[in-house]
C-alpha atoms as a PDB file:
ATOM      1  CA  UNK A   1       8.877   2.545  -8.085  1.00  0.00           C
ATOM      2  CA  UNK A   2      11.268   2.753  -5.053  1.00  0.00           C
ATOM      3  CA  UNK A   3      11.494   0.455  -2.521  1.00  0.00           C
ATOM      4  CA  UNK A   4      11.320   1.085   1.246  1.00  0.00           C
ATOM      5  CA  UNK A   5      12.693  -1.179   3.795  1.00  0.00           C
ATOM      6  CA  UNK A   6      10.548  -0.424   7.631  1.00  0.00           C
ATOM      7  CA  UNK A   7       9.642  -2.656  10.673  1.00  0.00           C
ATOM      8  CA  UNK A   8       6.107  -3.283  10.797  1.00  0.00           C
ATOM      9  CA  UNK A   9       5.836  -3.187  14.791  1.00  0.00           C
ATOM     10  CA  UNK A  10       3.294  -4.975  16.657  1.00  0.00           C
ATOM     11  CA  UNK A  11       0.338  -3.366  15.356  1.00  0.00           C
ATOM     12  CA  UNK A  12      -2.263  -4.773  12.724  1.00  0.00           C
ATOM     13  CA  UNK A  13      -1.811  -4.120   8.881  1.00  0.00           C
ATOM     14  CA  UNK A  14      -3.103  -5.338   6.137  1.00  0.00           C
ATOM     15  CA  UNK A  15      -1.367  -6.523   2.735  1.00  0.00           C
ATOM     16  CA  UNK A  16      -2.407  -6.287  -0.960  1.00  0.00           C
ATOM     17  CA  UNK A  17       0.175  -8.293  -3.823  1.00  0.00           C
ATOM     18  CA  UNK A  18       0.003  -7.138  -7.274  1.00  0.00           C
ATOM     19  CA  UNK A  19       1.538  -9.144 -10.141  1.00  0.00           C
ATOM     20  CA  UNK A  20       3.155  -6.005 -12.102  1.00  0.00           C
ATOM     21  CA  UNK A  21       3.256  -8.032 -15.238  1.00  0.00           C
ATOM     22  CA  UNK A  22      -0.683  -7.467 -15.488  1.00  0.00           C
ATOM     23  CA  UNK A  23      -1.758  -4.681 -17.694  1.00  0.00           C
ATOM     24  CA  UNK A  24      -2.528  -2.016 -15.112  1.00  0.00           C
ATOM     25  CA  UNK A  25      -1.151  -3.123 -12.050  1.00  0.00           C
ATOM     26  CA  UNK A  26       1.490  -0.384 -11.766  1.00  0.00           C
ATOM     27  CA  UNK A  27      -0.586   2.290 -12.030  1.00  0.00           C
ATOM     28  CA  UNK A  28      -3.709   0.221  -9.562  1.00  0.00           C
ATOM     29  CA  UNK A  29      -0.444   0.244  -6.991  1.00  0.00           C
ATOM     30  CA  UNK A  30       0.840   3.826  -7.065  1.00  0.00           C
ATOM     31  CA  UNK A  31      -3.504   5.117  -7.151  1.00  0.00           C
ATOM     32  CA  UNK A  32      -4.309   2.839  -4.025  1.00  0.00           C
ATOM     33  CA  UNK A  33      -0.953   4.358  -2.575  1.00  0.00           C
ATOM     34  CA  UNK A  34      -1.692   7.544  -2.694  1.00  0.00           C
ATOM     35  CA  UNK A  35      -5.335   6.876  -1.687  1.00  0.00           C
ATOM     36  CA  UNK A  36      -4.199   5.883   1.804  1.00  0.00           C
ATOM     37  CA  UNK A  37      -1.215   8.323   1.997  1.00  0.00           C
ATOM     38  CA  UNK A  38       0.749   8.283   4.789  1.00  0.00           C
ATOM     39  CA  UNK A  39      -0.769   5.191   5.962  1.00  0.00           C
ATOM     40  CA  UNK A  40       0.621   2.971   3.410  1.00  0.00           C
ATOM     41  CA  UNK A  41       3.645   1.731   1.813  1.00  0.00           C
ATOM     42  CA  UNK A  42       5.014   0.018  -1.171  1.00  0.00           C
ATOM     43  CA  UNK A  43       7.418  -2.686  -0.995  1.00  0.00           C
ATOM     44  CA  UNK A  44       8.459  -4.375  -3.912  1.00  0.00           C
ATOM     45  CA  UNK A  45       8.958  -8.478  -3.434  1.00  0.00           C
ATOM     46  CA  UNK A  46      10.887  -9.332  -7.212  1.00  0.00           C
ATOM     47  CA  UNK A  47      10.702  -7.184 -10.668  1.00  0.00           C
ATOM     48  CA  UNK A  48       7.345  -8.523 -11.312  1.00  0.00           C
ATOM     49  CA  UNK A  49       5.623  -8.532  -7.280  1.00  0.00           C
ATOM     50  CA  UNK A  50       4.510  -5.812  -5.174  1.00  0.00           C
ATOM     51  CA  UNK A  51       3.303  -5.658  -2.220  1.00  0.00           C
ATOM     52  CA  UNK A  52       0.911  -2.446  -0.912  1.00  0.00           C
ATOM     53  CA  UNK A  53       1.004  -2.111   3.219  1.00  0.00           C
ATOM     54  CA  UNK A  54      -2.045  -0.453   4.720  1.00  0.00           C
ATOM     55  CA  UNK A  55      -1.329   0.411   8.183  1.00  0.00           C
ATOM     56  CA  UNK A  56      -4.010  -0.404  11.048  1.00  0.00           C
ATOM     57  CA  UNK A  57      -6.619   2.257  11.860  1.00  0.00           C
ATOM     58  CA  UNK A  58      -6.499   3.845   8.534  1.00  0.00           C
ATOM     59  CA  UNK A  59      -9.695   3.839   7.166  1.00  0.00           C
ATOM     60  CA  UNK A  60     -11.020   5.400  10.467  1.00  0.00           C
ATOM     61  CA  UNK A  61      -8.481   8.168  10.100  1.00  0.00           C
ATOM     62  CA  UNK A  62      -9.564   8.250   6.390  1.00  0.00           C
ATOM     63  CA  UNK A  63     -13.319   8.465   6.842  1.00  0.00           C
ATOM     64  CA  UNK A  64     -12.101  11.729   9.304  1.00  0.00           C
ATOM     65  CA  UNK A  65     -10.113  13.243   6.498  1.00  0.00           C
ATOM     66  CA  UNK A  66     -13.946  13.308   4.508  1.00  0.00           C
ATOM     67  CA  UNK A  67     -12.924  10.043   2.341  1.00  0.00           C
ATOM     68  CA  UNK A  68     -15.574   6.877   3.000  1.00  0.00           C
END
């Protein structure tokens, strides 16, 4: 995993932690990633933390793309 350093702005976002140690979690992280696309990102907090950004309006712009 690869970490990305961004400004978050003004708008709305939501964020999901994942413990890495936990059996799982890795591949959880990079699945809900790509789920979202371009509308998240991964940012990585210590060797064992992650955190997944999900930008605002993204589920909208999801449900357009034909995923509910």
């Amino acid at each position: 995993m690869t970490s990305t350093t961004f400004h978050l702005g003004d708008g709305p976002y939501e964020l999901v932690i994942f413990d890495l140690r936990a059996p799982g979690a890795r591949r959880r992280l990079r699945s809900e990633c790509a789920a979202w696309g371009e509308d998240a990102a991964i940012e990585l907090l210590d060797p064992d933390h992650a955190v997944l950004i999900v930008f605002a309006g993204s589920a909208a712009r999801m449900e357009g793309r034909g995923a509910a």
